[in-house]
N, C-alpha and C. Protein backbone atom coordinates (compact mmCIF):
# COMPACT_ATOMS: atom_id res chain seq x y z
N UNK A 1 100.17 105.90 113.42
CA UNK A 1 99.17 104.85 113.47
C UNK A 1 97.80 105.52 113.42
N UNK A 2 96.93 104.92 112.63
CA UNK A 2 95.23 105.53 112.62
C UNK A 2 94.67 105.54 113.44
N UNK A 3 93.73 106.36 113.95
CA UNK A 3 93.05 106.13 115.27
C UNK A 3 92.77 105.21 115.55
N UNK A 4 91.99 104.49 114.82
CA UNK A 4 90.92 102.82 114.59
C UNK A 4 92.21 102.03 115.16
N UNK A 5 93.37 102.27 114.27
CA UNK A 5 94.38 100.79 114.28
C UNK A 5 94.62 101.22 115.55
N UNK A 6 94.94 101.97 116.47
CA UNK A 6 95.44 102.37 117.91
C UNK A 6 94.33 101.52 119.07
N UNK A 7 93.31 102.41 118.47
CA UNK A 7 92.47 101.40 119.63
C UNK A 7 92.24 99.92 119.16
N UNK A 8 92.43 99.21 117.89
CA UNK A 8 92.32 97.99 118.05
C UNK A 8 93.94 97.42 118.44
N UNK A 9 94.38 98.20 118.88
CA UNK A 9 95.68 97.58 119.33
C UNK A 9 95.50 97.79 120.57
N UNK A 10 95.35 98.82 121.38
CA UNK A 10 95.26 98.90 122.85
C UNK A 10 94.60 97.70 123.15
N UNK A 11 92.88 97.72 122.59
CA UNK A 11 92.29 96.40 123.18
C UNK A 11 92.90 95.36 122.85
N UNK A 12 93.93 95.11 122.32
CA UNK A 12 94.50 93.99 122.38
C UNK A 12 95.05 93.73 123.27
N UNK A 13 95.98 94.57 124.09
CA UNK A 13 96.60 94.45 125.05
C UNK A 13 95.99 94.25 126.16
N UNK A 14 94.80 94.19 126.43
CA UNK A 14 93.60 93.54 127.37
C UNK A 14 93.76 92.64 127.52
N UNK A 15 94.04 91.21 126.07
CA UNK A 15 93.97 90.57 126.19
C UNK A 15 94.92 88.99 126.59
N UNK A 16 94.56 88.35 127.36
CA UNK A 16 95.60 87.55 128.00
C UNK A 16 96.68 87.00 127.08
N UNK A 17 98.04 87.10 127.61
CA UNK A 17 98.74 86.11 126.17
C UNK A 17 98.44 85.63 125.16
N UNK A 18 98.10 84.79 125.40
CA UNK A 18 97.63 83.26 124.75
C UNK A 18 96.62 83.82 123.73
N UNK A 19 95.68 84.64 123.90
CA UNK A 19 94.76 84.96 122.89
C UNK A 19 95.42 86.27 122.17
N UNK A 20 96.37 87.00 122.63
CA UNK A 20 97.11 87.93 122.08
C UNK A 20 97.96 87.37 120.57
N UNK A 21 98.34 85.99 121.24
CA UNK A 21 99.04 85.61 120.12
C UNK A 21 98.28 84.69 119.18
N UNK A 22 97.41 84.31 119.76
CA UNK A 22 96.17 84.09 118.44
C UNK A 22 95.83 84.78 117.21
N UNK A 23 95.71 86.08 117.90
CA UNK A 23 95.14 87.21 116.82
C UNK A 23 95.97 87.84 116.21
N UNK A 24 97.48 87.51 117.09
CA UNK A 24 98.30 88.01 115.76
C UNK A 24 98.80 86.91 114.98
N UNK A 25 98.16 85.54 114.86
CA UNK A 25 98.60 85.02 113.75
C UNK A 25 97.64 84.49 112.66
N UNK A 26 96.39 84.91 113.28
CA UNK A 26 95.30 84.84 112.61
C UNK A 26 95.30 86.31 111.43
N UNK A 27 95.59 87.79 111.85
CA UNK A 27 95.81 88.73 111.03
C UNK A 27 96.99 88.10 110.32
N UNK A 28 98.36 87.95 110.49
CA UNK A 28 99.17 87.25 109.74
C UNK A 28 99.07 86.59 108.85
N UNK A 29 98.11 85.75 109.24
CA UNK A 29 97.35 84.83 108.13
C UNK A 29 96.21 85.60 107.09
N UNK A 30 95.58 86.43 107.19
CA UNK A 30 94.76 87.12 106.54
C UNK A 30 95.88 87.87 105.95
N UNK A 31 96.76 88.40 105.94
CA UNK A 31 97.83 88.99 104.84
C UNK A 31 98.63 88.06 104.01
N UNK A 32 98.91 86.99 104.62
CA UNK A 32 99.16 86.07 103.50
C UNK A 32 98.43 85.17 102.70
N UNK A 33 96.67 86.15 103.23
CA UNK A 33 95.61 85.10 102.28
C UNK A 33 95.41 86.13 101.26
N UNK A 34 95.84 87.42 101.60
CA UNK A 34 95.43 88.50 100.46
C UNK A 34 95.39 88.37 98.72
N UNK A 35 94.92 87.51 98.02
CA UNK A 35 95.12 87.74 97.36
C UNK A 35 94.89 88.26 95.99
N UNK A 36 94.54 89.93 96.78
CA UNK A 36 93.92 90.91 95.77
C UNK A 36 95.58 91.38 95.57
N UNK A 37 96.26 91.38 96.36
CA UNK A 37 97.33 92.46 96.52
C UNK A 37 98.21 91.64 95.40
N UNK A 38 98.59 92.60 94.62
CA UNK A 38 99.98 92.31 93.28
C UNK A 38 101.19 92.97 93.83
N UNK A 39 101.69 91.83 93.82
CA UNK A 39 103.69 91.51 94.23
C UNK A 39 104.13 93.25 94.07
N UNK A 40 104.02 93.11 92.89
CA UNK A 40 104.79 94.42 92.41
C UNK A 40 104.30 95.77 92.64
N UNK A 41 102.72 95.80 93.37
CA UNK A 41 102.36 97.17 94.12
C UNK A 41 103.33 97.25 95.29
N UNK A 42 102.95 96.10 96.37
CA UNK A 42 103.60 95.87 96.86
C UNK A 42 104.50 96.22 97.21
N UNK A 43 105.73 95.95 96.43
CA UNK A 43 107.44 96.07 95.79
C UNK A 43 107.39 97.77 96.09
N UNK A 44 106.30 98.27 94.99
CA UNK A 44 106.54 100.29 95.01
C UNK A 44 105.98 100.91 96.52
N UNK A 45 105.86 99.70 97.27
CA UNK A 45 104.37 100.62 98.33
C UNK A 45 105.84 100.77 99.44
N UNK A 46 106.40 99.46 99.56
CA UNK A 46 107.71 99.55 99.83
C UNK A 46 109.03 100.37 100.15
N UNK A 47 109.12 100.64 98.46
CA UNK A 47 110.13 101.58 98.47
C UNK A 47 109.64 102.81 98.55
N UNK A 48 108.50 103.34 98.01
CA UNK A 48 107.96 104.84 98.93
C UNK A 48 108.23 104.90 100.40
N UNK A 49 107.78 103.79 101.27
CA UNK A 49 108.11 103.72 102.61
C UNK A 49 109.41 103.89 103.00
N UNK A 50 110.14 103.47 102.47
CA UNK A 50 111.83 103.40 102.88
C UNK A 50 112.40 104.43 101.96
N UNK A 51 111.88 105.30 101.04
CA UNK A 51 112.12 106.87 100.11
C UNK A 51 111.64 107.45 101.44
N UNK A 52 110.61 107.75 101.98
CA UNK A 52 110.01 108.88 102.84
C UNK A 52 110.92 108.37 104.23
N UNK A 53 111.24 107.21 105.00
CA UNK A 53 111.59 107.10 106.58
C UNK A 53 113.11 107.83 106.12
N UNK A 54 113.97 107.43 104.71
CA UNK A 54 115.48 108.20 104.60
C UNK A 54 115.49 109.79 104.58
N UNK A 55 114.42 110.33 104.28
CA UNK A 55 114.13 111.29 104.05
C UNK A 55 113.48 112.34 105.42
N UNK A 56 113.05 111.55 106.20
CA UNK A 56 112.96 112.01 107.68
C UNK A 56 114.06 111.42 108.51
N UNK A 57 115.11 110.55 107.83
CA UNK A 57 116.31 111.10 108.90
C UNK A 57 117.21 111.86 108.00
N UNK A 58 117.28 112.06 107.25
CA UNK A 58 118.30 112.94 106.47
C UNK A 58 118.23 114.38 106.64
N UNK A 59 116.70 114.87 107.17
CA UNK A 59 116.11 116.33 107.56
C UNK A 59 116.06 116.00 109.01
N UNK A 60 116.33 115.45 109.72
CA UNK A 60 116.87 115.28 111.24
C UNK A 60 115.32 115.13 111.84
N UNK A 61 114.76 114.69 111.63
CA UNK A 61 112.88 114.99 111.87
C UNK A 61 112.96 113.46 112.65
N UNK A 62 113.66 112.44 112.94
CA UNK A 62 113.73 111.55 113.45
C UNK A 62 115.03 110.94 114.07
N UNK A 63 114.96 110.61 115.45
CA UNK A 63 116.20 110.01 116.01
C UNK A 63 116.02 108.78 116.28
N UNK A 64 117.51 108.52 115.73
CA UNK A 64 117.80 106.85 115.58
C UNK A 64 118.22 106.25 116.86
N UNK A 65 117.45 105.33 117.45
CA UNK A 65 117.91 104.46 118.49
C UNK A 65 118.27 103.21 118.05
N UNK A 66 119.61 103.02 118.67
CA UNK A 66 119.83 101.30 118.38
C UNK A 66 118.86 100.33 119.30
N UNK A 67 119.25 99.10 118.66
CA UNK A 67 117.99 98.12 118.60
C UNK A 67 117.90 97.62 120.40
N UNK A 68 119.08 97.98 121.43
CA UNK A 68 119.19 97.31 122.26
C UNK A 68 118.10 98.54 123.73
N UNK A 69 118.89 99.87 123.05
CA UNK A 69 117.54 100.37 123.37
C UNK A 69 116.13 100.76 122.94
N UNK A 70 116.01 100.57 121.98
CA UNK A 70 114.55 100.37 121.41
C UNK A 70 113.74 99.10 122.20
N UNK A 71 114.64 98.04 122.48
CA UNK A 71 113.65 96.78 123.11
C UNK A 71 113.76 97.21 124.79
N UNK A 72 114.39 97.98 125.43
CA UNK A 72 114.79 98.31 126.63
C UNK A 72 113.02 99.60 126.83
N UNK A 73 113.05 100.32 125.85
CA UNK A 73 111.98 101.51 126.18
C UNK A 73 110.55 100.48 125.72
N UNK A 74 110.76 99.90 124.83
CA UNK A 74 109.45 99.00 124.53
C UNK A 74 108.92 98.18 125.50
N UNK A 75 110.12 97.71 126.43
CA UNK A 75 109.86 96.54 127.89
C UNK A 75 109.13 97.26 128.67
N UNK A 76 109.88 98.70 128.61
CA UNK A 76 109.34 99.22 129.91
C UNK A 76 108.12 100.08 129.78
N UNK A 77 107.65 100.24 128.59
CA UNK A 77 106.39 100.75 128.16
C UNK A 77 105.68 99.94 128.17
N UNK A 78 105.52 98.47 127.95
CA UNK A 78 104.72 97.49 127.91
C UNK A 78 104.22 97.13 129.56
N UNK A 79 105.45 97.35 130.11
CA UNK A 79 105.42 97.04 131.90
C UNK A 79 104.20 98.28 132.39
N UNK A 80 104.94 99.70 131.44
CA UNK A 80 103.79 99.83 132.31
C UNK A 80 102.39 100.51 132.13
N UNK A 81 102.14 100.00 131.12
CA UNK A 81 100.68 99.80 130.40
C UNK A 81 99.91 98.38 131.13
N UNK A 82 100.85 97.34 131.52
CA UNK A 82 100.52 96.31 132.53
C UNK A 82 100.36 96.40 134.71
N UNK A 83 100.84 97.81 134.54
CA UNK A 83 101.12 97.78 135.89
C UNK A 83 99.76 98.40 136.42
């Protein structure tokens, strides 16, 4: 993640629920207003992404957690960034 995008994410987490989920559907909405962006960049920007993540687990450079603990370390990182 970019520096910039890190801290506009931390300060997000400042913010109370309710306006948390404002702003993420207001950005949501600004990506589905994009419309400079062509389908088919898109499509290649894509599969570079999912060429390079197979490619850092295939060279062992990343370990795979299943999804039940991925939401288990995410709870408890969120807890305690709140505590």
């Amino acid at each position: 993640m970019a520096p910039n995008l890190a801290e506009y994410v931390n300060a997000g987490y400042s913010l109370p629920p309710a306006e948390r989920l404002q702003a993420a559907r207001l950005l949501r909405l600004s990506v589905d207003q994009d419309q400079d962006a062509d389908q088919a960049d898109i499509d290649d920007a894509w599969r570079e992404e999912l060429r390079s993540r197979v490619e850092q687990i295939s060279r062992g450079d990343v370990e795979l957690v299943d999804a039940d603990e991925t939401y288990r370390l995410l709870s408890a990182e969120l807890a305690d960034k709140h505590a």
